[in-house]
Protein backbone atom coordinates (compact mmCIF):
# COMPACT_ATOMS: atom_id res chain seq x y z
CA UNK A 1 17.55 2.67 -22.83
CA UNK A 2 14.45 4.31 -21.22
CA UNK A 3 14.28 3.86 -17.31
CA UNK A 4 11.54 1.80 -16.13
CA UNK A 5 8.32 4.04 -14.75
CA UNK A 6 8.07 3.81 -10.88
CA UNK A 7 5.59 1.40 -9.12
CA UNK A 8 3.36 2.76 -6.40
CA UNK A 9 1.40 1.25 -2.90
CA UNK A 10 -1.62 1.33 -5.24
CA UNK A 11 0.11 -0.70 -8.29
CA UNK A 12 0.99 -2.65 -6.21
CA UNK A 13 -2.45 -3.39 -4.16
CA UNK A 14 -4.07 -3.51 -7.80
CA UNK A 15 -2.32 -6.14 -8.81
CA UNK A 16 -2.80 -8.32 -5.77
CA UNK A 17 -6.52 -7.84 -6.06
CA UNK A 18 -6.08 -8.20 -10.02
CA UNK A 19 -3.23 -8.72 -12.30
CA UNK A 20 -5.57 -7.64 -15.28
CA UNK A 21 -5.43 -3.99 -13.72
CA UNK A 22 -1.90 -3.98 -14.08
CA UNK A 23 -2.13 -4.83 -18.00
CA UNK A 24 -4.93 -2.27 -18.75
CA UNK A 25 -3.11 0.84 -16.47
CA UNK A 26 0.34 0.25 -17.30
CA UNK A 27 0.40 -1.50 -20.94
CA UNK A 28 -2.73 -0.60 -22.58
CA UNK A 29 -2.62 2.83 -20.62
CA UNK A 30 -6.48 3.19 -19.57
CA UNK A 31 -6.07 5.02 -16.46
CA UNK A 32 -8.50 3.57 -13.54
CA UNK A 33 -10.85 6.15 -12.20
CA UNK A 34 -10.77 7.49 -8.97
CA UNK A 35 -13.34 5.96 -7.03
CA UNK A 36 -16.23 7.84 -4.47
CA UNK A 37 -14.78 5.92 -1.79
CA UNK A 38 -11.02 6.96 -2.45
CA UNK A 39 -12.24 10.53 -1.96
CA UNK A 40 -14.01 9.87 1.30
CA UNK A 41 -10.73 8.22 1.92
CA UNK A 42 -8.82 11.21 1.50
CA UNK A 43 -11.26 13.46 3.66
CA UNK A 44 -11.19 11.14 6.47
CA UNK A 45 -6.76 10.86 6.51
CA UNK A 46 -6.41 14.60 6.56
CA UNK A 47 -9.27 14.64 9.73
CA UNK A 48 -7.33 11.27 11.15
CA UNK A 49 -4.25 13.54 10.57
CA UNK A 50 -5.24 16.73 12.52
CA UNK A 51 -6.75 14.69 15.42
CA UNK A 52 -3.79 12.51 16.26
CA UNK A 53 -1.36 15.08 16.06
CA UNK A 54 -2.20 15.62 19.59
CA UNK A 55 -3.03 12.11 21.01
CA UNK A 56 -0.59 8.95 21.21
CA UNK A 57 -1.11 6.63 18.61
CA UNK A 58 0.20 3.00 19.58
CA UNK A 59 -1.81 1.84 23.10
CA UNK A 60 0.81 1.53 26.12
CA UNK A 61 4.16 3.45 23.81
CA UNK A 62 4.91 6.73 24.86
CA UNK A 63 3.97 9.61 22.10
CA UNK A 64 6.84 9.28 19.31
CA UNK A 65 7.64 11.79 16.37
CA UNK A 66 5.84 11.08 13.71
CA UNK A 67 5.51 12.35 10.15
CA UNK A 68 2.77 12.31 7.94
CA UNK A 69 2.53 11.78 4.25
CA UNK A 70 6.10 10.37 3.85
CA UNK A 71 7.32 10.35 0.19
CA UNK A 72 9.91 8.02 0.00
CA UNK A 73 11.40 5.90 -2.81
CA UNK A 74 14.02 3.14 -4.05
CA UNK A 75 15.48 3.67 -7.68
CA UNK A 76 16.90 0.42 -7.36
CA UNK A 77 13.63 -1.27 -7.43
CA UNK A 78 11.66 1.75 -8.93
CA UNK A 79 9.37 1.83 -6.21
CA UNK A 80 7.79 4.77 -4.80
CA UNK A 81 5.29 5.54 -2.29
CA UNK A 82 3.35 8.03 0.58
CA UNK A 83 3.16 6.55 3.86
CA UNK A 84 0.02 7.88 6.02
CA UNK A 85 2.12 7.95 9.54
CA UNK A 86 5.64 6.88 10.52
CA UNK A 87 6.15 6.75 14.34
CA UNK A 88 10.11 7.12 15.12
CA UNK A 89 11.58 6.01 18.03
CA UNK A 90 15.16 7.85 17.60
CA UNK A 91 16.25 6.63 20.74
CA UNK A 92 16.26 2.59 19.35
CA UNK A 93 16.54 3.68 15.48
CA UNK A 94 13.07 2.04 15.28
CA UNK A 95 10.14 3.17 13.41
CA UNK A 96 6.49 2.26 12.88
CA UNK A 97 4.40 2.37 9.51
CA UNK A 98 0.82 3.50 10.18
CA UNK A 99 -1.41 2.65 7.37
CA UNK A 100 -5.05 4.48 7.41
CA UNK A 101 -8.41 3.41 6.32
CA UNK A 102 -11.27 4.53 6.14
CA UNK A 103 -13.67 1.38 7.10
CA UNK A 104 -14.44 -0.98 9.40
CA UNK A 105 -12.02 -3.59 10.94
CA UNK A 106 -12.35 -6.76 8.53
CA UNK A 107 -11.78 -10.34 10.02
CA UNK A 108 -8.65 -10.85 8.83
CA UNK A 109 -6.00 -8.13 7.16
CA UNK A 110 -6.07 -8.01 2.97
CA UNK A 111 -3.33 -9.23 1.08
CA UNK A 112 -2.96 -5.83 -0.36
CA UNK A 113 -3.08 -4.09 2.80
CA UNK A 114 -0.19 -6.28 4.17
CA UNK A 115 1.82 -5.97 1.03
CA UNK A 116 1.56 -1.84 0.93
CA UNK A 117 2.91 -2.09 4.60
CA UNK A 118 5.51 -4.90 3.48
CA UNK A 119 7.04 -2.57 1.21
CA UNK A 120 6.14 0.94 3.11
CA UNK A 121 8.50 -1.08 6.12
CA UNK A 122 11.06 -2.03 3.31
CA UNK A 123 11.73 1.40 2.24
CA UNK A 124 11.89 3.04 5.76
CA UNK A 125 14.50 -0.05 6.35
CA UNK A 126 16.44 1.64 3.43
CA UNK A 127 16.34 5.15 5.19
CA UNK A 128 18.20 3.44 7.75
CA UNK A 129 15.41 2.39 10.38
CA UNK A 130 14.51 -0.40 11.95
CA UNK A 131 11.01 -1.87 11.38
CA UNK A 132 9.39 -5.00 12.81
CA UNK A 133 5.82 -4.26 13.22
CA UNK A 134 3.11 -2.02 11.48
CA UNK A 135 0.01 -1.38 11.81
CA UNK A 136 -3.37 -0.81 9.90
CA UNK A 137 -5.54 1.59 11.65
CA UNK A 138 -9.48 1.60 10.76
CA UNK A 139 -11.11 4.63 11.45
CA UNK A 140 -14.61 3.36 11.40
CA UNK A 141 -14.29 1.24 14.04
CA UNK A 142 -10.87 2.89 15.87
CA UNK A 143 -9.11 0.07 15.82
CA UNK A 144 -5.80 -0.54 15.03
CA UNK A 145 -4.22 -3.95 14.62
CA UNK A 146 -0.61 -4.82 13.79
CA UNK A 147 1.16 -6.58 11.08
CA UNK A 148 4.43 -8.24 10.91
CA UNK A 149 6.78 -6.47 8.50
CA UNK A 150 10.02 -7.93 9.62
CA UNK A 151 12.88 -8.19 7.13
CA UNK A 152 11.95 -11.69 6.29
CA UNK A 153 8.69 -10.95 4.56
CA UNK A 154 11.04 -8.84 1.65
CA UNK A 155 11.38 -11.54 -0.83
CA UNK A 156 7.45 -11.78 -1.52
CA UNK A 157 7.18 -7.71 -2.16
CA UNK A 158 10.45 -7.75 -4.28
CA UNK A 159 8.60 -10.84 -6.03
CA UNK A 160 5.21 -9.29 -6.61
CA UNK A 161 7.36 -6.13 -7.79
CA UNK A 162 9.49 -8.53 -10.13
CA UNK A 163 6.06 -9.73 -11.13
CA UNK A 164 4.27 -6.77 -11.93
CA UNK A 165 7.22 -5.60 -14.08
CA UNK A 166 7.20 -8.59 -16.57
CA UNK A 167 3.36 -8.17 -17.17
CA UNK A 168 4.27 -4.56 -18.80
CA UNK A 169 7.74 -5.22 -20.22
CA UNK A 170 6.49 -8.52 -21.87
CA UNK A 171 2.87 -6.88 -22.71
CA UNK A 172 1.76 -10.03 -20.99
CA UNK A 173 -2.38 -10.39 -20.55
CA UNK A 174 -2.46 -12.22 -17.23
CA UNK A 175 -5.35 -14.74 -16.08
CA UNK A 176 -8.76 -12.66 -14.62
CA UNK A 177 -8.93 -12.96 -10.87
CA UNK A 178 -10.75 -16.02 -10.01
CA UNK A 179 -12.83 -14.06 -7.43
CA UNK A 180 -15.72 -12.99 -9.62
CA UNK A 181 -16.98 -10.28 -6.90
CA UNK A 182 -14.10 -8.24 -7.65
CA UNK A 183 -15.33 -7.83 -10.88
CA UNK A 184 -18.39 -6.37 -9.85
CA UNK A 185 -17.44 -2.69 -9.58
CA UNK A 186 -14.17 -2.56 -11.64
CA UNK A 187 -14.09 -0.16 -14.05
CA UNK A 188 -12.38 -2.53 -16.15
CA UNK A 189 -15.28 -4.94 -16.58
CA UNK A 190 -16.34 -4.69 -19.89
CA UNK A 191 -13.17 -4.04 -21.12
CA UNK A 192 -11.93 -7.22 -19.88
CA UNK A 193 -15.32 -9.07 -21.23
CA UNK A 194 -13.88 -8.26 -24.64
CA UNK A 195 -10.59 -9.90 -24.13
């Protein structure tokens, strides 16, 4: 029997902001293009990167390790993933996910935004850290703001995950999102017209 493929952050996140994506990547296999705004993205972690290197990151916590671009993975969920920033704190066998992104603070936190630190937390928990809090950091407005990620928010990411793998095992075509402006740039649109 062929071992399932591993799930990433961004699976994950596209299927929160549309379980269609999921069907068209991972069943039909039409790979989603990589968008002018993922490569600003990119340009703008490896300059948030080389700055804070040299600064403290977390207001009012004394400068912690960190590491940047963390692969880590679980086989037993087949979930895989590169966090931006960890923050250790050896000392209390605590760390801190750091999630970067390039634009302005919105008014509340996205779902998918939560859910990649959700399961960037659960995997650090699995490398034998503690983690209670992360934290999304905008760089257009320099603001971070923190997000619970204690052990009790699990069950929703091992859900989603659960989820996402019975659209592709069972070749299921889910429901379009019921938010009709994310449909406006998806490069999925007409494709998803047809069906």
């Amino acid at each position: 029997m062929l071992q399932p493929e591993f799930l990433t952050a961004k699976d994950l996140m596209n299927n929160l902001y549309c379980e269609r994506i999921t069907y068209f990547e991972h069943v039909l296999k039409i790979p989603q293009r990589t968008t002018r705004k993922e490569l600003e993205g990119r340009v703008a972690h490896e300059k948030f990167d080389e700055k804070s290197k040299r600064l403290k990151i977390l207001p009012g916590v004394d400068r912690m390790p960190r590491i940047y671009n963390l692969f880590l993975e679980d086989t037993d969920r087949g979930f895989r993933t590169i966090i931006d920033c960890l923050l250790i704190d050896r000392k209390k066998n605590e760390a801190f996910v750091i999630q970067v992104k390039n634009s302005p603070k919105p008014s509340f936190v996205y779902e998918g935004q939560r859910f990649q630190l959700i399961a960037e937390a659960f995997l650090v928990r699995k490398a034998g850290y503690s983690v209670q809090k992360a934290y999304v950091k905008y760089l257009k407005d320099d603001i971070l703001v923190p997000v619970d990620v204690g052990p009790d928010t699990e069950p929703a990411f091992v859900a989603r995950i659960n989820r996402i793998r019975d659209i592709i095992e069972k070749e299921i075509m889910p429901e379009p999102t019921g938010n009709k402006k994310k449909c406006a740039d998806c490069c999925f649109l007409k494709l998803c017209r047809r069906v």
